[in-house]
N, C-alpha and C. Protein backbone atom coordinates (compact mmCIF):
# COMPACT_ATOMS: atom_id res chain seq x y z
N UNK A 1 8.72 -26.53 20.48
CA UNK A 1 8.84 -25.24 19.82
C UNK A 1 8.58 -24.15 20.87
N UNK A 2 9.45 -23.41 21.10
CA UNK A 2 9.51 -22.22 21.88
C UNK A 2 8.36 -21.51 22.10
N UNK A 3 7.45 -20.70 22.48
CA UNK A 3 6.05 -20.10 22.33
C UNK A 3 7.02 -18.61 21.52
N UNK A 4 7.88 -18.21 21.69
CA UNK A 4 8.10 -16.70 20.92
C UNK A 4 8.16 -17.25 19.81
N UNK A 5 8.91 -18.80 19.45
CA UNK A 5 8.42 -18.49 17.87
C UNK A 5 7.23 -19.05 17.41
N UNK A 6 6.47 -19.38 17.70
CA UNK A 6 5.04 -19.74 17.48
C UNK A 6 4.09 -18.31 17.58
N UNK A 7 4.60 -17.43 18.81
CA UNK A 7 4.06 -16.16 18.04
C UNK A 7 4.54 -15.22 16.72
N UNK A 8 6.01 -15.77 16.69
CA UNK A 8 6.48 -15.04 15.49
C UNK A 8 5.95 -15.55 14.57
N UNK A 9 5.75 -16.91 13.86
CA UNK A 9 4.64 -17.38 13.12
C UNK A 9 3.66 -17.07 12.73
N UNK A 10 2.66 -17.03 14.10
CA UNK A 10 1.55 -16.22 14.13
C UNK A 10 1.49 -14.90 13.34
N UNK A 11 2.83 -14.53 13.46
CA UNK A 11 2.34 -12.99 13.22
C UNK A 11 2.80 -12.47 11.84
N UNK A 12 3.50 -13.94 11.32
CA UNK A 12 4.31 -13.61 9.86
C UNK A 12 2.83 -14.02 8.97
N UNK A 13 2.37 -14.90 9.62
CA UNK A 13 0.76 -15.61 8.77
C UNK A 13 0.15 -14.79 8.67
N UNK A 14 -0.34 -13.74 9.87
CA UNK A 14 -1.25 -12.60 9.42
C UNK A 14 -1.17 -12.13 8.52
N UNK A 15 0.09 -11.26 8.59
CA UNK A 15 0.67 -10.01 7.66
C UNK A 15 0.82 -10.88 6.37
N UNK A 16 0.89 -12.13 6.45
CA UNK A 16 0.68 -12.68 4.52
C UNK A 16 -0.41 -12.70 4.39
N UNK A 17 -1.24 -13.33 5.68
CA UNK A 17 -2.55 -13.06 5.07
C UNK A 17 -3.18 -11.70 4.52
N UNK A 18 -3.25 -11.22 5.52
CA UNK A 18 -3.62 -9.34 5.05
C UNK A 18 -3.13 -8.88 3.69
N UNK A 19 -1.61 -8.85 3.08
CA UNK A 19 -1.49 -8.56 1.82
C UNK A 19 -1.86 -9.42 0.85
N UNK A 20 -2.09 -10.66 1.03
CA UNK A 20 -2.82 -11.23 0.12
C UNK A 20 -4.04 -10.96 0.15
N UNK A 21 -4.74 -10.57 0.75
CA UNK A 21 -6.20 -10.05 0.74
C UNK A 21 -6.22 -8.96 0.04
N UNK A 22 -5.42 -7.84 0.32
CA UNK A 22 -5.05 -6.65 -0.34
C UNK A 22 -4.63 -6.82 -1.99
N UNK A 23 -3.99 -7.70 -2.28
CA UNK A 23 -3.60 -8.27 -3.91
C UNK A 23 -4.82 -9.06 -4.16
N UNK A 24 -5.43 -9.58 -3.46
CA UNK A 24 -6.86 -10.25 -3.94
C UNK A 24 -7.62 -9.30 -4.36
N UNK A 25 -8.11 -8.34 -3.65
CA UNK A 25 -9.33 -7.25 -3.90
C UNK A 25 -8.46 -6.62 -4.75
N UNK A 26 -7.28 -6.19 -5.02
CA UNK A 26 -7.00 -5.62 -6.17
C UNK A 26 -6.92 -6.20 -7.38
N UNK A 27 -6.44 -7.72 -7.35
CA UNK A 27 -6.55 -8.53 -8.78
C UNK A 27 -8.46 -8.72 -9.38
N UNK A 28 -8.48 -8.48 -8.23
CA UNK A 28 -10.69 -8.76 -8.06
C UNK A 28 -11.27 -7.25 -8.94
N UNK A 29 -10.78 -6.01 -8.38
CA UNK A 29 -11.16 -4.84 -9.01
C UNK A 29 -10.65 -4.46 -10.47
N UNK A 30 -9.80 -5.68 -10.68
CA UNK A 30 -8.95 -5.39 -11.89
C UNK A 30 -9.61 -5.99 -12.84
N UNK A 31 -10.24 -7.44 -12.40
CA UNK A 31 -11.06 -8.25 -13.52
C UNK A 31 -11.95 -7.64 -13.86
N UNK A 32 -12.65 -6.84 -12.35
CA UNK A 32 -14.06 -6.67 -12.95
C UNK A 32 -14.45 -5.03 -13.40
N UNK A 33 -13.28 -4.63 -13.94
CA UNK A 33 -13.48 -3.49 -15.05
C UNK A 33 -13.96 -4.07 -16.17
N UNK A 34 -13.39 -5.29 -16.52
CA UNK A 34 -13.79 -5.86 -18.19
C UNK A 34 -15.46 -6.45 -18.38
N UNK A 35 -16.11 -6.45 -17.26
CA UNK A 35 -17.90 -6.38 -17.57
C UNK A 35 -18.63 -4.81 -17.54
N UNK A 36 -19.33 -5.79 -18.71
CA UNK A 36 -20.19 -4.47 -19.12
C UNK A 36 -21.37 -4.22 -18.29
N UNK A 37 -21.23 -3.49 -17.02
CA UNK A 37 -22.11 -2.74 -15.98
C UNK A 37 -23.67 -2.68 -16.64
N UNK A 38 -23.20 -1.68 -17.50
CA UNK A 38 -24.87 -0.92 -18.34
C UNK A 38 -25.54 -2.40 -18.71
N UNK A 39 -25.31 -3.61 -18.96
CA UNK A 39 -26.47 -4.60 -18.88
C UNK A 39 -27.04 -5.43 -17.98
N UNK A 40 -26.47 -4.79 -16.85
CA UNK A 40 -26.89 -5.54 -15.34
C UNK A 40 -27.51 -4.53 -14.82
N UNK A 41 -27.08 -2.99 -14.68
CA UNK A 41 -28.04 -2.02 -13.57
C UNK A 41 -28.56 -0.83 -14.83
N UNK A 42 -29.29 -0.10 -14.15
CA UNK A 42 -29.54 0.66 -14.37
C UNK A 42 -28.96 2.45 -14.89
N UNK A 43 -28.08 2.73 -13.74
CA UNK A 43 -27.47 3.01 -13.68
C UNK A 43 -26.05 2.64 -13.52
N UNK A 44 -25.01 2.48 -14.09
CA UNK A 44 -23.48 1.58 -13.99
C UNK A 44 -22.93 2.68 -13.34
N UNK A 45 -22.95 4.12 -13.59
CA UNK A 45 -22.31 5.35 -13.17
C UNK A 45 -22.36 5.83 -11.98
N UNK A 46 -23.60 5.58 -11.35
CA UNK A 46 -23.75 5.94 -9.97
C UNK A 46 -22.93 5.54 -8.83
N UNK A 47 -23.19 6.02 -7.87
CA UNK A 47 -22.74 5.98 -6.97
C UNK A 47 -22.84 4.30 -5.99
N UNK A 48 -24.13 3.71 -6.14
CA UNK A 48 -24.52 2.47 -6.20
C UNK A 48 -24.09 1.53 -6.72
N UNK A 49 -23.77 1.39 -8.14
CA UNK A 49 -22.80 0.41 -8.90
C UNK A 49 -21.44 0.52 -8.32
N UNK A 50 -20.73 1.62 -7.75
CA UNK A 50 -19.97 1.37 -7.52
C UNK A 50 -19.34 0.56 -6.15
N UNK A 51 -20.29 0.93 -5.43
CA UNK A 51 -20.42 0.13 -3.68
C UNK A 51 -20.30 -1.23 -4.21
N UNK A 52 -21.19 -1.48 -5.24
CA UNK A 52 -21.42 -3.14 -5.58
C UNK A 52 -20.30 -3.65 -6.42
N UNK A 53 -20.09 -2.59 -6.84
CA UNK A 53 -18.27 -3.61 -7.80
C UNK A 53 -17.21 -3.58 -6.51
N UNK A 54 -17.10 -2.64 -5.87
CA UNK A 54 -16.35 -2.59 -4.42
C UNK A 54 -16.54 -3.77 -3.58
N UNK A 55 -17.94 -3.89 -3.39
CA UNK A 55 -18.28 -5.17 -2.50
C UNK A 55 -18.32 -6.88 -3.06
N UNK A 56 -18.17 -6.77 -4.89
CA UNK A 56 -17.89 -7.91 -5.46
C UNK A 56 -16.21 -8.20 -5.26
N UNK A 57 -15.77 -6.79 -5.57
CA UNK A 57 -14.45 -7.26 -5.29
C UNK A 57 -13.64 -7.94 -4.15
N UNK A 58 -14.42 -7.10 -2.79
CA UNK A 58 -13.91 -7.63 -1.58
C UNK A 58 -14.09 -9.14 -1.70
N UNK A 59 -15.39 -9.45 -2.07
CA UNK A 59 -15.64 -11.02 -1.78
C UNK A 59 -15.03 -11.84 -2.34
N UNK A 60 -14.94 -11.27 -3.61
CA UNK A 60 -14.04 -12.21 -4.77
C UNK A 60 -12.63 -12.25 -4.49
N UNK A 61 -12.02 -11.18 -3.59
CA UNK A 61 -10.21 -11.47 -3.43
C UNK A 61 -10.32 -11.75 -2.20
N UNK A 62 -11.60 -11.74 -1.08
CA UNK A 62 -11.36 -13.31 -0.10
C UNK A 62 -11.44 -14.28 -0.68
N UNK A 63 -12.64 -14.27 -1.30
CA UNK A 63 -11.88 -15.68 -1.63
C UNK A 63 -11.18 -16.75 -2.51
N UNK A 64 -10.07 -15.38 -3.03
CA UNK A 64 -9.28 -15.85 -3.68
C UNK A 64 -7.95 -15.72 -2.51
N UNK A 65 -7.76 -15.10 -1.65
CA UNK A 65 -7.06 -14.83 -0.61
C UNK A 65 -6.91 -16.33 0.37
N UNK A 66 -8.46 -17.18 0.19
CA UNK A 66 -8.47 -18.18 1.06
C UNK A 66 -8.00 -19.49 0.34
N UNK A 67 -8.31 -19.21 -0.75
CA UNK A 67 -7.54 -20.45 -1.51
C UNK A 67 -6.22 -20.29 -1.36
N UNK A 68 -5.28 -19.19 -2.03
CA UNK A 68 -4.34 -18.99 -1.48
C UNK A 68 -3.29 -19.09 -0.23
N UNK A 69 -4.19 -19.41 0.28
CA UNK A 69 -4.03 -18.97 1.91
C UNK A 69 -3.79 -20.70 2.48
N UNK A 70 -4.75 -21.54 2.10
CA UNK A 70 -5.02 -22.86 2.16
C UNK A 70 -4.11 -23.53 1.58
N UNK A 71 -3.81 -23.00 0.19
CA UNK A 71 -2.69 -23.65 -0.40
C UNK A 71 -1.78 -23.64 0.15
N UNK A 72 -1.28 -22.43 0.76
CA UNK A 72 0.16 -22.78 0.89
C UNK A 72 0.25 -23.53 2.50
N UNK A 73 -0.63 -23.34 3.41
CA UNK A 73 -1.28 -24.01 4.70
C UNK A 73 -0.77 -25.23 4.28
N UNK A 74 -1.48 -25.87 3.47
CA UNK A 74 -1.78 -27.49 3.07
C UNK A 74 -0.44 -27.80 2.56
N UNK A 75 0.41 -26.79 1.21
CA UNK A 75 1.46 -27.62 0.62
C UNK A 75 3.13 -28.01 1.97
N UNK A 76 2.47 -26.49 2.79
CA UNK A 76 3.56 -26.92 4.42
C UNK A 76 3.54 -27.69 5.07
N UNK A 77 2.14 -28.54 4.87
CA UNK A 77 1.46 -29.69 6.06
C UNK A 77 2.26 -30.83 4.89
N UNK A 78 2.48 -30.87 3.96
CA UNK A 78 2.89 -32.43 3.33
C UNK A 78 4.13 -33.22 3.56
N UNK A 79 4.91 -31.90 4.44
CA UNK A 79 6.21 -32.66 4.49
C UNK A 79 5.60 -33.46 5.58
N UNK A 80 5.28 -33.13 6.25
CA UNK A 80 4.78 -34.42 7.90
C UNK A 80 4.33 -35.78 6.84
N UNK A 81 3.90 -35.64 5.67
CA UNK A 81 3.17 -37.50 5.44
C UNK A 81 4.89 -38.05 5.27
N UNK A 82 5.77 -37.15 4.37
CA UNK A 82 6.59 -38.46 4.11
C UNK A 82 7.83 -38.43 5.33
């Protein structure tokens, strides 16, 4: 395999990766409108709750980004068994 297309590869994987990260944290910020804040903090309104639904989200659409990400990794690796 040529090395230009092994970087073109490279560089098509990123950019899926990256928007799937981007559709992760957004499918992530989308779920977690439907919990009810006011029985976990104190304040749900502040400025604080919101860093923390921001920062649940990031984590939660990595790693929904990495499953994703793995899956389709792994379902490309199956043609090599047969």
């Amino acid at each position: 395999m040529p090395l230009e297309q092994v970087a073109a590869e490279v560089g098509w994987m990123a950019g899926l990766n990256m928007v799937l990260l981007l559709v992760g944290v957004l499918i992530a910020w989308y779920s977690l409108q439907a919990v009810r804040w006011d029985v976990f903090l104190k304040k749900p309104k502040g400025r604080p709750a919101a860093v923390l639904r921001l920062l649940i989200s990031i984590a939660l659409g990595y790693f929904l980004m990495k499953f994703v990400s793995d899956y389709i990794s792994l379902s490309s690796m199956l043609k090599h068994i047969f």
